[in-house]
C-alpha atoms as a PDB file:
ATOM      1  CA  UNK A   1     124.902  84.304 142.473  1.00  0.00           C
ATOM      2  CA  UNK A   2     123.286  87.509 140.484  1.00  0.00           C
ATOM      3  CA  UNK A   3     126.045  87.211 137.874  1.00  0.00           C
ATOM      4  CA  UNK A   4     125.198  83.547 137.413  1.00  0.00           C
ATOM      5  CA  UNK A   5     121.527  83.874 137.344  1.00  0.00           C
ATOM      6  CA  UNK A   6     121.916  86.600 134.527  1.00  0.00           C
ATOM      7  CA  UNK A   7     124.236  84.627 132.429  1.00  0.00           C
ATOM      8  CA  UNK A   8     122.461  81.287 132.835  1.00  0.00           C
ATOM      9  CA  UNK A   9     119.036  83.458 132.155  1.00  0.00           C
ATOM     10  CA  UNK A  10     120.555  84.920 128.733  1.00  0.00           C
ATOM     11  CA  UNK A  11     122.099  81.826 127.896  1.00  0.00           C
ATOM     12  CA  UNK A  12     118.480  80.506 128.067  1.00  0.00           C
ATOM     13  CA  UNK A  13     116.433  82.774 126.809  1.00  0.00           C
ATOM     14  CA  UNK A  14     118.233  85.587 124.448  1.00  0.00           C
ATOM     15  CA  UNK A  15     119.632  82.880 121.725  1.00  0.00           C
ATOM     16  CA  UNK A  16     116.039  81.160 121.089  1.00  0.00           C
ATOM     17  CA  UNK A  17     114.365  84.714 120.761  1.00  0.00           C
ATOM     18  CA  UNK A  18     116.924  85.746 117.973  1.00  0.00           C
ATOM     19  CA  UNK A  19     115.233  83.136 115.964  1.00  0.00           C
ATOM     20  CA  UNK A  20     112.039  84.007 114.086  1.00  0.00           C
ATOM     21  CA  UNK A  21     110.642  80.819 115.286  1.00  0.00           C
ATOM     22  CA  UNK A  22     109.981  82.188 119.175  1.00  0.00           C
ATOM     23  CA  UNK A  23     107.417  84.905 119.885  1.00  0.00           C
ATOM     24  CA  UNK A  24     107.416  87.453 122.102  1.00  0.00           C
ATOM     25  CA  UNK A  25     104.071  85.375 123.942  1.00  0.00           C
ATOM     26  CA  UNK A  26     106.987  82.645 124.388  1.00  0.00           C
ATOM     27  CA  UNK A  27     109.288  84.368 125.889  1.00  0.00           C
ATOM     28  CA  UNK A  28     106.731  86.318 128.432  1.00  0.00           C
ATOM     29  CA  UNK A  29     105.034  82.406 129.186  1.00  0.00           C
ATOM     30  CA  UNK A  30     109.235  81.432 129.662  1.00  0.00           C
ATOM     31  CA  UNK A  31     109.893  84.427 132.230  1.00  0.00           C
ATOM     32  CA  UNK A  32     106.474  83.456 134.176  1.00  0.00           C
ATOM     33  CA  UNK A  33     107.598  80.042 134.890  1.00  0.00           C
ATOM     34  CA  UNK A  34     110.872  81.540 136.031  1.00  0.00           C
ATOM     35  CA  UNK A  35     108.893  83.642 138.105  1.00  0.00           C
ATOM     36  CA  UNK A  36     106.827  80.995 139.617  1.00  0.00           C
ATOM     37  CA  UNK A  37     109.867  78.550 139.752  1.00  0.00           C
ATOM     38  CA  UNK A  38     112.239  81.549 141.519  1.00  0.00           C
ATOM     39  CA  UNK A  39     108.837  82.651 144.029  1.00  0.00           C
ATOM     40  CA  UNK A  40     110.323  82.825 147.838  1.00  0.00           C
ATOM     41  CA  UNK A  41     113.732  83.877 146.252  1.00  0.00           C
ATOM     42  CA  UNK A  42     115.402  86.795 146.319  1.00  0.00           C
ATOM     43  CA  UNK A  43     116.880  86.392 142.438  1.00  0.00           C
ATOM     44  CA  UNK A  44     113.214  86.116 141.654  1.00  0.00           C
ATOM     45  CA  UNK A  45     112.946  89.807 141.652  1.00  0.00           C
ATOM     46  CA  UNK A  46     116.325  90.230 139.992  1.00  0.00           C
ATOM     47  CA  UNK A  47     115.172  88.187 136.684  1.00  0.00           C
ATOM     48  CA  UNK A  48     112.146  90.155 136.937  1.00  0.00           C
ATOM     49  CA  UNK A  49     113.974  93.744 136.546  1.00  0.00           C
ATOM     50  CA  UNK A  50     117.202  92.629 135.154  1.00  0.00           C
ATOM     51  CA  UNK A  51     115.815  90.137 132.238  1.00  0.00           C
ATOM     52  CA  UNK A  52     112.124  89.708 131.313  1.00  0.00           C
ATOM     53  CA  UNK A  53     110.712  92.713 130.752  1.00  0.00           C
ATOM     54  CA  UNK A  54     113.815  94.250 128.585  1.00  0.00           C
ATOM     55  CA  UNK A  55     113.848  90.595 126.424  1.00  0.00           C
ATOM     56  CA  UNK A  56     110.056  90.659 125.799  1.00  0.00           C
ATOM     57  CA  UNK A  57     110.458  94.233 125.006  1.00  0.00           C
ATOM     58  CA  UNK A  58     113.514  93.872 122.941  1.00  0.00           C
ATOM     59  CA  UNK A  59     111.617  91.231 121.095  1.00  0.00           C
ATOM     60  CA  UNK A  60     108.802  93.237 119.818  1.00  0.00           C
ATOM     61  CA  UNK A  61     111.301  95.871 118.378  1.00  0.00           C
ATOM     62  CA  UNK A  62     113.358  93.543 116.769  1.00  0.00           C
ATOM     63  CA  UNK A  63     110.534  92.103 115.108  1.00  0.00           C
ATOM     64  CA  UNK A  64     109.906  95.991 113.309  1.00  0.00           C
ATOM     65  CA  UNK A  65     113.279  95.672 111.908  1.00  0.00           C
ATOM     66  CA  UNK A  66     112.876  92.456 109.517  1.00  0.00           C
ATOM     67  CA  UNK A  67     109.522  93.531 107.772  1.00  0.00           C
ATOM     68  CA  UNK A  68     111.237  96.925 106.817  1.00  0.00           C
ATOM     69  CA  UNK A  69     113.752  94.289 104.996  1.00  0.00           C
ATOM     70  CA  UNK A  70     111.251  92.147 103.876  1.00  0.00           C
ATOM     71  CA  UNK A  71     109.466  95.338 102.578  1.00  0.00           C
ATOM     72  CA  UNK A  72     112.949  96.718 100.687  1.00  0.00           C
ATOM     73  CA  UNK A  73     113.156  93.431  99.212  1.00  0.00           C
ATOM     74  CA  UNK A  74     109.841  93.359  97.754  1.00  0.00           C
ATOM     75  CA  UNK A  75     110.374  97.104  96.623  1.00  0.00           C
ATOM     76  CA  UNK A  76     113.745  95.421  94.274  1.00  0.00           C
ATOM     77  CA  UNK A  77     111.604  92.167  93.127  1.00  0.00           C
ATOM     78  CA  UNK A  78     108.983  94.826  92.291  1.00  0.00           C
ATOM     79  CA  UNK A  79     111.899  97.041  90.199  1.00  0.00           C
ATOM     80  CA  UNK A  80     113.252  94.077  88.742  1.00  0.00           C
ATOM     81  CA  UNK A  81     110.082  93.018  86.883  1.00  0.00           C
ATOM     82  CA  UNK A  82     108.952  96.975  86.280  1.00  0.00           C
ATOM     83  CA  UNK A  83     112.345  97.418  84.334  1.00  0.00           C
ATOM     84  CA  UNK A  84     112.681  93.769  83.002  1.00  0.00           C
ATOM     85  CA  UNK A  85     115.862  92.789  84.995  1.00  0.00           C
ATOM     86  CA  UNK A  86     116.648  89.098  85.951  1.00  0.00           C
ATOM     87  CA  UNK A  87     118.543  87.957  88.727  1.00  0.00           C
ATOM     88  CA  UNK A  88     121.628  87.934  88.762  1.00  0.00           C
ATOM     89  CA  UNK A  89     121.977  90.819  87.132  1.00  0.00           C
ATOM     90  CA  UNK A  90     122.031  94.584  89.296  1.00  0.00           C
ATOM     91  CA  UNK A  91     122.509  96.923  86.443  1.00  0.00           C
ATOM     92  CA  UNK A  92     120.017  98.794  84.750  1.00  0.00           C
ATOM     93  CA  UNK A  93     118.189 101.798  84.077  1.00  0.00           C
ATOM     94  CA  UNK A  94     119.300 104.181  87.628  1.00  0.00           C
ATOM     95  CA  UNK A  95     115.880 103.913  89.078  1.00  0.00           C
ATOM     96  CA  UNK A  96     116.409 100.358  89.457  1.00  0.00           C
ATOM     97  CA  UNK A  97     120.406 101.018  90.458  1.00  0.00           C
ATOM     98  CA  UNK A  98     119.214 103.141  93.274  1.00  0.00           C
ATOM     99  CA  UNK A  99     116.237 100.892  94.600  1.00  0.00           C
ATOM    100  CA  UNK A 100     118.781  97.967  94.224  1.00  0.00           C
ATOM    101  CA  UNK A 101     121.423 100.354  95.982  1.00  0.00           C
ATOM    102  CA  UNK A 102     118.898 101.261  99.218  1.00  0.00           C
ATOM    103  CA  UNK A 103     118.080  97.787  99.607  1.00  0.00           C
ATOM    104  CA  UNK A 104     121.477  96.218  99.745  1.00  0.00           C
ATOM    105  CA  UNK A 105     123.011  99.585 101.989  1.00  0.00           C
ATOM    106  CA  UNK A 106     119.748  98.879 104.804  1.00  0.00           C
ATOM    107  CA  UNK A 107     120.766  94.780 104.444  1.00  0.00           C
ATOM    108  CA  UNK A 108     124.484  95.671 105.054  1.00  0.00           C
ATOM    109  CA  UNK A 109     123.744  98.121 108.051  1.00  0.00           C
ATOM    110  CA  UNK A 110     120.766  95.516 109.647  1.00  0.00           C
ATOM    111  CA  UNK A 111     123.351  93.394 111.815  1.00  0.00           C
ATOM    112  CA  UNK A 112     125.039  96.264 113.225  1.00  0.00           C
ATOM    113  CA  UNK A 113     121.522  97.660 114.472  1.00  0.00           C
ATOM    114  CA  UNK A 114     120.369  94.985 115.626  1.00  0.00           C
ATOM    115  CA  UNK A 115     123.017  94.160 117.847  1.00  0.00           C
ATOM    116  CA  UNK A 116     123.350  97.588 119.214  1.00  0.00           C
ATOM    117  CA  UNK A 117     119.740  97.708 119.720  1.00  0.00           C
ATOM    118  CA  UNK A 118     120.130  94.501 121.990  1.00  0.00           C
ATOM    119  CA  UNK A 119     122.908  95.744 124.076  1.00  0.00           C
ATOM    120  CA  UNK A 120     121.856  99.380 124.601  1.00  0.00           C
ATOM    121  CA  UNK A 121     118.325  97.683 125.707  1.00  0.00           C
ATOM    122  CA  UNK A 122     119.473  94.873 127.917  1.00  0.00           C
ATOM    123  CA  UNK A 123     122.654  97.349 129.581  1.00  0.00           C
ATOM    124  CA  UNK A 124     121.614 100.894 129.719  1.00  0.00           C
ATOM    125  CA  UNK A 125     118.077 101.769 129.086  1.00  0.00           C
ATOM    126  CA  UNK A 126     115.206  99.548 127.340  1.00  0.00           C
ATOM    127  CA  UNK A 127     113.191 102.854 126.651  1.00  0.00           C
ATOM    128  CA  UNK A 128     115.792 104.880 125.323  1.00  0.00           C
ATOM    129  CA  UNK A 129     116.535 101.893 123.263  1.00  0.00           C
ATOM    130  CA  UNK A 130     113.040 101.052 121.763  1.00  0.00           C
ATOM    131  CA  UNK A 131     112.934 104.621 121.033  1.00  0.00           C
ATOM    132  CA  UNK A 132     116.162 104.769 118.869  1.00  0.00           C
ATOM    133  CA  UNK A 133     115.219 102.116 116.840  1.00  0.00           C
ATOM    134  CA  UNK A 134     112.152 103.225 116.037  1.00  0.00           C
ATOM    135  CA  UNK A 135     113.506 107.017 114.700  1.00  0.00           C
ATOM    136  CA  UNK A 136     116.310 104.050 112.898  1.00  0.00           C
ATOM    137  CA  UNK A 137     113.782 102.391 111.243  1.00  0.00           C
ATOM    138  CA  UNK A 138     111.745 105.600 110.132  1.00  0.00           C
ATOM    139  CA  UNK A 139     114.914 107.126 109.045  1.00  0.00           C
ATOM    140  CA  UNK A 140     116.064 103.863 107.262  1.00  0.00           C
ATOM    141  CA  UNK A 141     112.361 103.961 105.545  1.00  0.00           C
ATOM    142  CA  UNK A 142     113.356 108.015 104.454  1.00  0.00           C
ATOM    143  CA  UNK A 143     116.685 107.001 103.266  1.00  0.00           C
ATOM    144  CA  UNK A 144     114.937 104.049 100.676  1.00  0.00           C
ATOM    145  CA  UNK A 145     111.818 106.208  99.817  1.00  0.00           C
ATOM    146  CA  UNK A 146     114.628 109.095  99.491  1.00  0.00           C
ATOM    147  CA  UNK A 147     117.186 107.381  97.449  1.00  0.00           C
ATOM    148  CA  UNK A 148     114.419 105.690  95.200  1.00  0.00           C
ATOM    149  CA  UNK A 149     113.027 109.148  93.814  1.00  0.00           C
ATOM    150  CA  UNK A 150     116.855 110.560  93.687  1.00  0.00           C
ATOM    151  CA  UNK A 151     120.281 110.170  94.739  1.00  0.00           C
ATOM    152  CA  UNK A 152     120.465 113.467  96.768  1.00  0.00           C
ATOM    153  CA  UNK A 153     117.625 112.462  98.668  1.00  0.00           C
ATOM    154  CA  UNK A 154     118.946 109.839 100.574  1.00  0.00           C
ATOM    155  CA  UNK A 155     121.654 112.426 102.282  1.00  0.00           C
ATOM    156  CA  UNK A 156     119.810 113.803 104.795  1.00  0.00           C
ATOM    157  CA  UNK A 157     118.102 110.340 106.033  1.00  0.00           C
ATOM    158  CA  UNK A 158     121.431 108.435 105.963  1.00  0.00           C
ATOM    159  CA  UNK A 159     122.876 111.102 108.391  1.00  0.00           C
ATOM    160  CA  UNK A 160     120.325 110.909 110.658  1.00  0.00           C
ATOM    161  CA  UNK A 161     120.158 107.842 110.619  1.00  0.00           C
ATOM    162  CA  UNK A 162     123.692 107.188 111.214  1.00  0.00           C
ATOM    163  CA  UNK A 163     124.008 109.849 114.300  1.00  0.00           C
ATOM    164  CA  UNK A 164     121.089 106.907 115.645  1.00  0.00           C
ATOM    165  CA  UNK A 165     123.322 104.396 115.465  1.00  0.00           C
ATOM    166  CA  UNK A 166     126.027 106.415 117.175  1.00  0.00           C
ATOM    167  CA  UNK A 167     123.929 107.388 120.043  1.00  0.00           C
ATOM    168  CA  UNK A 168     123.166 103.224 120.206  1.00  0.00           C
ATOM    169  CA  UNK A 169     127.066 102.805 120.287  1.00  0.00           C
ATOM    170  CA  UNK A 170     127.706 105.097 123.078  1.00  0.00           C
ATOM    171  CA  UNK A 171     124.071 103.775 125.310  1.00  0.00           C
ATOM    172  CA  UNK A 172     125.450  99.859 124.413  1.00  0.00           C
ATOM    173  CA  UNK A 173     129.189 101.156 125.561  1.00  0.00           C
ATOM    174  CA  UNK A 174     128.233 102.955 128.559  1.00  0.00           C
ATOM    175  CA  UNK A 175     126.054 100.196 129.779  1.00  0.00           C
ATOM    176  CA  UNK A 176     128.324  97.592 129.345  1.00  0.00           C
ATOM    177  CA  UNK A 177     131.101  99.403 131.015  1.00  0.00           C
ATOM    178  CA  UNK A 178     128.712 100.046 134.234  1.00  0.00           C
ATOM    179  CA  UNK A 179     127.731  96.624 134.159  1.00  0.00           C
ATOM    180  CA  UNK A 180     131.786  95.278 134.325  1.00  0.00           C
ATOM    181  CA  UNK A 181     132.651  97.471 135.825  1.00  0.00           C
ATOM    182  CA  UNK A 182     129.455  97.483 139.134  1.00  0.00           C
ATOM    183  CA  UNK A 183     129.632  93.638 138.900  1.00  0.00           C
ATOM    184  CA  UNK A 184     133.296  92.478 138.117  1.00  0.00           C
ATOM    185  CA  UNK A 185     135.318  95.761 139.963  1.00  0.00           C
ATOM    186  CA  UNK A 186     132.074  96.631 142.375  1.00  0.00           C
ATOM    187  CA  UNK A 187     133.047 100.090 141.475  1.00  0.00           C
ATOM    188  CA  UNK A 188     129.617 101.533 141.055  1.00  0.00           C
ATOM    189  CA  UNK A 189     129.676 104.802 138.595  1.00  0.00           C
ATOM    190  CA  UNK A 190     125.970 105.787 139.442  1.00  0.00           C
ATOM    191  CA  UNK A 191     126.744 106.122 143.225  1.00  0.00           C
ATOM    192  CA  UNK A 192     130.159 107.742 142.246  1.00  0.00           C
ATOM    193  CA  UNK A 193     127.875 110.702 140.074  1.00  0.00           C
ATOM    194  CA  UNK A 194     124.874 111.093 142.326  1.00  0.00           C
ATOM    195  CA  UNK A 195     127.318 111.760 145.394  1.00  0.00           C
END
């Protein structure tokens, strides 16, 4: 029954907070009522650990993550009219190349963070998590400031910020495997290390 709580509870919650439409106050009001509606049950204490606290957490990080966009994108509007460059055009002078270039590199790399950032929070570790995507971000904001005063700039941000996002790969694998494998195999790697 814990498997089906936490599915039905994701299926619930997780797809209406990936819209910009529910705040993070929703989704804390949403796990109360579960709370209240769960109180004499032993799940109750299962949601609690398992899915509130990492969703309403996961929420206010993912939040950071579109106004760093939103503030790239304004950056390239600002370029455009600096230089004298209307849309659709993304040639110019190669200070507006490069801000251009930034903005579209953080936009293609944005899903893949944000996904990662999910999984690594809701599987292995919601503190580890919040704190990699917070040195992403700042290294994300180094590579654009980096990359808009010159190309070579940008090298040392991009790496950094790309070791991040393998560190998020290896949390988001390693918690999903211990979750299959401690719920679908009951072969429990934690107990297997600590013994």
């Amino acid at each position: 029954t814990k498997i089906a709580l936490h599915v039905a509870a994701r299926k619930a919650l997780i797809v209406p907070t990936c819209s910009s439409t529910l705040s993070s106050l929703d989704v804390l009001s949403s796990c109360r009522r579960n709370r209240k509606e769960q109180k004499g049950s032993t799940s109750a204490s299962y949601v609690r650990k398992h899915f509130c606290v990492p969703v309403i957490f996961g929420t206010s990080r993912s939040h950071c993550a579109p106004q760093l966009k939103a503030y790239f994108f304004l950056q390239v509007i600002h370029a455009r009219r600096k230089f004298g460059i209307s849309p659709p055009n993304i040639s110019g002078p190669p200070e507006f190349e490069r801000i251009f270039r930034a903005q579209v590199n953080s936009s293609e790399y944005f899903p893949i963070f944000v996904a990662l950032l999910w999984q690594a929070g809701l599987f292995f570790h919601q503190g580890l998590a919040a704190a990699l995507g917070l040195l992403y971000l700042y290294s994300r904001y180094c590579y654009f400031m980096g990359y808009r005063a010159s190309s070579s700039d940008r090298l040392t941000p991009i790496y950094f910020s790309t070791g991040v996002l393998w560190v998020l790969i290896a949390a988001a694998t390693l918690g999903l495997l211990h979750f299959f494998l401690s719920h679908y195999v009951g072969l429990n790697v934690l107990r297997l290390i600590a013994a």
